[in-house]
N, C-alpha and C. Protein backbone atom coordinates (compact mmCIF):
# COMPACT_ATOMS: atom_id res chain seq x y z
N UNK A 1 16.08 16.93 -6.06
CA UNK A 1 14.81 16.30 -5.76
C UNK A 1 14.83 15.87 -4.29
N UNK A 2 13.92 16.26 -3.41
CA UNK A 2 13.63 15.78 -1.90
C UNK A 2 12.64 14.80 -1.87
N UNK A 3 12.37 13.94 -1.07
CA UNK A 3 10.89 12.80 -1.06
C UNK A 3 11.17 12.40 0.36
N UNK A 4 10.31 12.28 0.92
CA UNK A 4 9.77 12.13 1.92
C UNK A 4 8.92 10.81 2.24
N UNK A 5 9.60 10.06 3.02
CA UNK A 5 7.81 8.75 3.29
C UNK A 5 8.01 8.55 4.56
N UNK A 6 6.31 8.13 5.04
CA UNK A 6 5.74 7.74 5.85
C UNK A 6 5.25 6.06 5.59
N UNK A 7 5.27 5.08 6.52
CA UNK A 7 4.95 3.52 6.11
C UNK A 7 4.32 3.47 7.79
N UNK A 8 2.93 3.14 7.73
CA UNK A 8 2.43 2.36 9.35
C UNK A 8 2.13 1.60 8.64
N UNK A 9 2.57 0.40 9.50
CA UNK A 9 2.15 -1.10 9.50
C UNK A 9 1.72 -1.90 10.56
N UNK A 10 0.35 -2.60 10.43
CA UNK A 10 -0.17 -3.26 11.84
C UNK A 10 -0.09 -4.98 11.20
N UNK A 11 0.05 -5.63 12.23
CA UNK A 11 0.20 -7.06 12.14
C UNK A 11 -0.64 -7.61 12.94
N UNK A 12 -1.66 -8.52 12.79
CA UNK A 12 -2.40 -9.03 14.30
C UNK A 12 -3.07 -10.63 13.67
N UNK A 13 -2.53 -11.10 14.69
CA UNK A 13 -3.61 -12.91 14.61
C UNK A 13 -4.78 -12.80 14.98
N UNK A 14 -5.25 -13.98 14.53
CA UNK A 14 -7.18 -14.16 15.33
C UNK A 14 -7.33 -15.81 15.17
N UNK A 15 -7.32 -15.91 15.87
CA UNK A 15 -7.80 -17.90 16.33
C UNK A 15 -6.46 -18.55 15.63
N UNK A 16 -5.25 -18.24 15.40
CA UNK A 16 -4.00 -18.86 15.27
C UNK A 16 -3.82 -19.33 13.93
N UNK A 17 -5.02 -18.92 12.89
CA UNK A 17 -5.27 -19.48 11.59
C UNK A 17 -5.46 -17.84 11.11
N UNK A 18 -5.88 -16.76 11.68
CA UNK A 18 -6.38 -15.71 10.44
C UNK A 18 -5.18 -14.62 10.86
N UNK A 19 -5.18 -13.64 9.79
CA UNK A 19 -3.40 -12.59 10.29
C UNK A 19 -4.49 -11.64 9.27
N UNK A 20 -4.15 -11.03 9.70
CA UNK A 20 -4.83 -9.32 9.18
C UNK A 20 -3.38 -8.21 9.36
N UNK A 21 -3.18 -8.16 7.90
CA UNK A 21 -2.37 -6.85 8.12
C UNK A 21 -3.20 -5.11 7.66
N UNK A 22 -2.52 -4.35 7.74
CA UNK A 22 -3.50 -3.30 7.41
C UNK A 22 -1.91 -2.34 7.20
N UNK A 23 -1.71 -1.56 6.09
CA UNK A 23 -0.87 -0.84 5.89
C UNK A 23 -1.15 0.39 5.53
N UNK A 24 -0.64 1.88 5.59
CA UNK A 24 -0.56 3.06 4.96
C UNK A 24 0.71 3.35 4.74
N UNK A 25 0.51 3.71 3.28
CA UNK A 25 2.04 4.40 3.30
C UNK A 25 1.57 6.06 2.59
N UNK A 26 2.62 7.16 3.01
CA UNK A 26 2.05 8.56 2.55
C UNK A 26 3.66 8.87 1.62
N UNK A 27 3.34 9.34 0.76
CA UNK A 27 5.28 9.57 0.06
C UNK A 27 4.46 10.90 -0.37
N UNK A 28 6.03 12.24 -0.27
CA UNK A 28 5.64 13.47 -0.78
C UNK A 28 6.89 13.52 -1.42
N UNK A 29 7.11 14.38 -2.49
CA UNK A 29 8.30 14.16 -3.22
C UNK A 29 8.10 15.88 -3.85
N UNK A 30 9.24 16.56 -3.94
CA UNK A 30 9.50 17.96 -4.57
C UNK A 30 10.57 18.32 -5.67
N UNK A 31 10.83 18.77 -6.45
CA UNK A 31 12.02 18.79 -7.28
C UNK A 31 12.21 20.24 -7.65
N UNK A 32 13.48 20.04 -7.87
CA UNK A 32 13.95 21.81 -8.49
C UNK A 32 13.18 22.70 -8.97
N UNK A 33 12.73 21.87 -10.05
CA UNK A 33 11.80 22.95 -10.88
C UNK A 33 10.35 22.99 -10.30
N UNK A 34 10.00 23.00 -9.09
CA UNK A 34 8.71 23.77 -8.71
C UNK A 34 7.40 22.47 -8.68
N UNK A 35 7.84 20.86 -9.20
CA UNK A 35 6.73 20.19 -9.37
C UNK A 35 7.04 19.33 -8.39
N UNK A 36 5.43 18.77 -7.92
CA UNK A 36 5.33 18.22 -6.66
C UNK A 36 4.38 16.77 -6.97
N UNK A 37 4.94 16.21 -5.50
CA UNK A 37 4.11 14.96 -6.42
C UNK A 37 3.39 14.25 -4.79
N UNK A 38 2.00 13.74 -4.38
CA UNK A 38 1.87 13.15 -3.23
C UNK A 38 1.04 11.95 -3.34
N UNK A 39 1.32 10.71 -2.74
CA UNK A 39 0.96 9.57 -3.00
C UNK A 39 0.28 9.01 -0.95
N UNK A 40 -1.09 8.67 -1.34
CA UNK A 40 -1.38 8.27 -0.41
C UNK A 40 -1.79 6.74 -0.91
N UNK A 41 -1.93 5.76 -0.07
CA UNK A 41 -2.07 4.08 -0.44
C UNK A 41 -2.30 3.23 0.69
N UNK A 42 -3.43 3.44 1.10
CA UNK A 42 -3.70 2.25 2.26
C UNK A 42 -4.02 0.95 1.76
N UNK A 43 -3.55 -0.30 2.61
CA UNK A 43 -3.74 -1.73 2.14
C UNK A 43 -4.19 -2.32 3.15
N UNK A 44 -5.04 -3.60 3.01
CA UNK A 44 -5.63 -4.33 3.78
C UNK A 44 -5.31 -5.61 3.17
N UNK A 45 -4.76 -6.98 4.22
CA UNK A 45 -4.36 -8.47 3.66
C UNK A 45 -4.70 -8.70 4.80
N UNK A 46 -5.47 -9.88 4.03
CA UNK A 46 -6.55 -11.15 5.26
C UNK A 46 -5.46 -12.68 4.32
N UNK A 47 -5.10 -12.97 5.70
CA UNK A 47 -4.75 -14.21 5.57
C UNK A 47 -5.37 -15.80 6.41
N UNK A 48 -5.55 -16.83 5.92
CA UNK A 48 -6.00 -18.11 6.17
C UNK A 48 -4.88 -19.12 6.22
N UNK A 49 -4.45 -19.56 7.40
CA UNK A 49 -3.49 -21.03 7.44
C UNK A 49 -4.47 -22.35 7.11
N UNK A 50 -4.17 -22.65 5.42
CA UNK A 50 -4.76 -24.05 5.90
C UNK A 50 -3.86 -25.13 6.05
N UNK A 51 -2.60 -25.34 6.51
CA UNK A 51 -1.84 -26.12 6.58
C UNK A 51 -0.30 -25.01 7.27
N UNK A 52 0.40 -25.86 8.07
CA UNK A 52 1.52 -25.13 9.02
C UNK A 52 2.50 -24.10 7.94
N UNK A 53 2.96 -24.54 7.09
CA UNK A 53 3.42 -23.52 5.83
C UNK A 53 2.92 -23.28 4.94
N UNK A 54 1.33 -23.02 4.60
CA UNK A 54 0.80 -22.94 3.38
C UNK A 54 -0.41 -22.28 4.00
N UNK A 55 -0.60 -20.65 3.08
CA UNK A 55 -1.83 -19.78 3.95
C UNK A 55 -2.12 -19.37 2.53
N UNK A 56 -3.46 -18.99 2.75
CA UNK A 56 -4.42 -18.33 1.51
C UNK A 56 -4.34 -17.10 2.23
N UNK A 57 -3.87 -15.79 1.16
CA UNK A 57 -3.74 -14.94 0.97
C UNK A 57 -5.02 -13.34 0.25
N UNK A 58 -5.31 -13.11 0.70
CA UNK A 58 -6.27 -11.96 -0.34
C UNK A 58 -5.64 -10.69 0.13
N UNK A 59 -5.48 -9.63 -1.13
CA UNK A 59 -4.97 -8.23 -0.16
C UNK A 59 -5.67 -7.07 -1.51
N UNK A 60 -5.98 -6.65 -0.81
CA UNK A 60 -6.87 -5.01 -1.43
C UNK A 60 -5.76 -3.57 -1.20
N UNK A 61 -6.17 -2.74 -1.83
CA UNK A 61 -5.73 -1.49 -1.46
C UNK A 61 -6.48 -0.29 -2.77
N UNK A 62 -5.66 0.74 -2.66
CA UNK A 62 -5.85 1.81 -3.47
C UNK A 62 -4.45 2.82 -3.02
N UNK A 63 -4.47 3.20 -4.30
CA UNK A 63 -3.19 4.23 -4.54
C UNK A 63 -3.77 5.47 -4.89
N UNK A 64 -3.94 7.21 -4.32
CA UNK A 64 -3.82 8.22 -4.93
C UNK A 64 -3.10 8.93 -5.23
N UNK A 65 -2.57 9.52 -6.31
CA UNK A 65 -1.59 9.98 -6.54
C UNK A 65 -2.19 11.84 -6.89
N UNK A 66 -0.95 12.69 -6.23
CA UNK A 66 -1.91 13.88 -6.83
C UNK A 66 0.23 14.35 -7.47
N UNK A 67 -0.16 14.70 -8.64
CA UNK A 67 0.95 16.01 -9.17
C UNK A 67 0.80 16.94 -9.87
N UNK A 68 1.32 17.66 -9.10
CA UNK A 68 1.22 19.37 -9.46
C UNK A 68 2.53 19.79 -9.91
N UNK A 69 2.58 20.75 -11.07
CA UNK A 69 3.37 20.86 -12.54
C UNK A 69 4.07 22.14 -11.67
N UNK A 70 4.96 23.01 -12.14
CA UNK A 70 5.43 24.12 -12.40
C UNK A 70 4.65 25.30 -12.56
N UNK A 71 3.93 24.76 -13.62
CA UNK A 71 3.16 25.82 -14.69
C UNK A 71 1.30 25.29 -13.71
N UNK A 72 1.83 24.82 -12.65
CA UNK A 72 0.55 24.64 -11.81
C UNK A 72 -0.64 23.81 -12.50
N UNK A 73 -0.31 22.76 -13.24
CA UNK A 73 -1.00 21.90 -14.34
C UNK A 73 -1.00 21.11 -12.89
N UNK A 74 -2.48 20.25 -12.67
CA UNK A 74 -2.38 18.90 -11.62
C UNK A 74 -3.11 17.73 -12.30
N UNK A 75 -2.39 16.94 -12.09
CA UNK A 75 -3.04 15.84 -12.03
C UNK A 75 -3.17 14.40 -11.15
N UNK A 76 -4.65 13.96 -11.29
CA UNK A 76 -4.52 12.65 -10.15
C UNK A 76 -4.91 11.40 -10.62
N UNK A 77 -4.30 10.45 -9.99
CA UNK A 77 -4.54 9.58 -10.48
C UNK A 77 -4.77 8.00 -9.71
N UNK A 78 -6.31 7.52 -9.49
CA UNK A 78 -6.37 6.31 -8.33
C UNK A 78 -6.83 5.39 -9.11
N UNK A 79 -6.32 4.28 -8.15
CA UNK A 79 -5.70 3.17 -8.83
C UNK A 79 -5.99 1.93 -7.71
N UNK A 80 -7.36 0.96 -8.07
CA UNK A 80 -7.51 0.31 -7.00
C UNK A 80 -6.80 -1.42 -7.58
N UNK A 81 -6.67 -1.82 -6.31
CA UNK A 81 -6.17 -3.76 -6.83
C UNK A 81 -6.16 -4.52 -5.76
N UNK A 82 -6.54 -5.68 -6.26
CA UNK A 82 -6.63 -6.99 -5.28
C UNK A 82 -6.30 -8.04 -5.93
N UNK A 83 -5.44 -9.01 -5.16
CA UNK A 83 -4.90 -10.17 -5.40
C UNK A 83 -5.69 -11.34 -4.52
N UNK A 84 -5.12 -12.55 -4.85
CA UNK A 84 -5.22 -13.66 -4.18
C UNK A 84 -4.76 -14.61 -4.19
N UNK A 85 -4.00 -15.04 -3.29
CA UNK A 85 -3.05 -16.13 -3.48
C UNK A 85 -2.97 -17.08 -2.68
N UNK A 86 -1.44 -17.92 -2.75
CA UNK A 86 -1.32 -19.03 -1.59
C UNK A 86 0.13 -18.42 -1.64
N UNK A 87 0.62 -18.62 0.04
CA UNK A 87 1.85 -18.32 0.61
C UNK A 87 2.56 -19.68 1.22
N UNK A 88 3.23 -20.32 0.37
CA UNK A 88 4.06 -21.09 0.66
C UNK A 88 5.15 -21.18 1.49
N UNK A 89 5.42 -21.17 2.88
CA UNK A 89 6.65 -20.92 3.96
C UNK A 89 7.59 -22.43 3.85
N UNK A 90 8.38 -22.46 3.12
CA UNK A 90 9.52 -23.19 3.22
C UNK A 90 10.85 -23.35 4.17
């Protein structure tokens, strides 16, 4: 089995209170027997400091997944999610 990934990641502040990350990751993966598998997944997280170690958190994304069989059977499969939280820095 071979696999392959790709990960960009951006990090950036805005007024010393907001952080915006923005991620892609690409994974390709192959195996002996002829089946293949490719995963694309970009993410987006907005963060809020309301206090010096304690930030409100929200982060989105989506996952596609495509695999293709041997016998050339494919299938895909997307997959969206969002959280929201608090980030506690201790």
């Amino acid at each position: 089995m071979t696999g392959k990934s790709l990960l960009l990641n951006s990090h950036a502040y805005f007024r010393e209170i907001w952080t915006l990350d923005t991620t892609l990751r690409l994974y390709w993966q192959n195996d002996n027997a002829g089946n293949k598998q490719s995963v694309i997944s970009p993410m987006l997280k907005l963060g809020y400091r309301l206090k010096t170690n304690l930030t409100l958190e929200t982060e989105g994304g989506i996952e596609s997944t495509k695999t293709t069989s041997s016998t050339l059977d494919t299938s895909k499969i997307n997959r969206k999610y969002f959280s929201l939280g608090f980030r506690w820095d201790f």
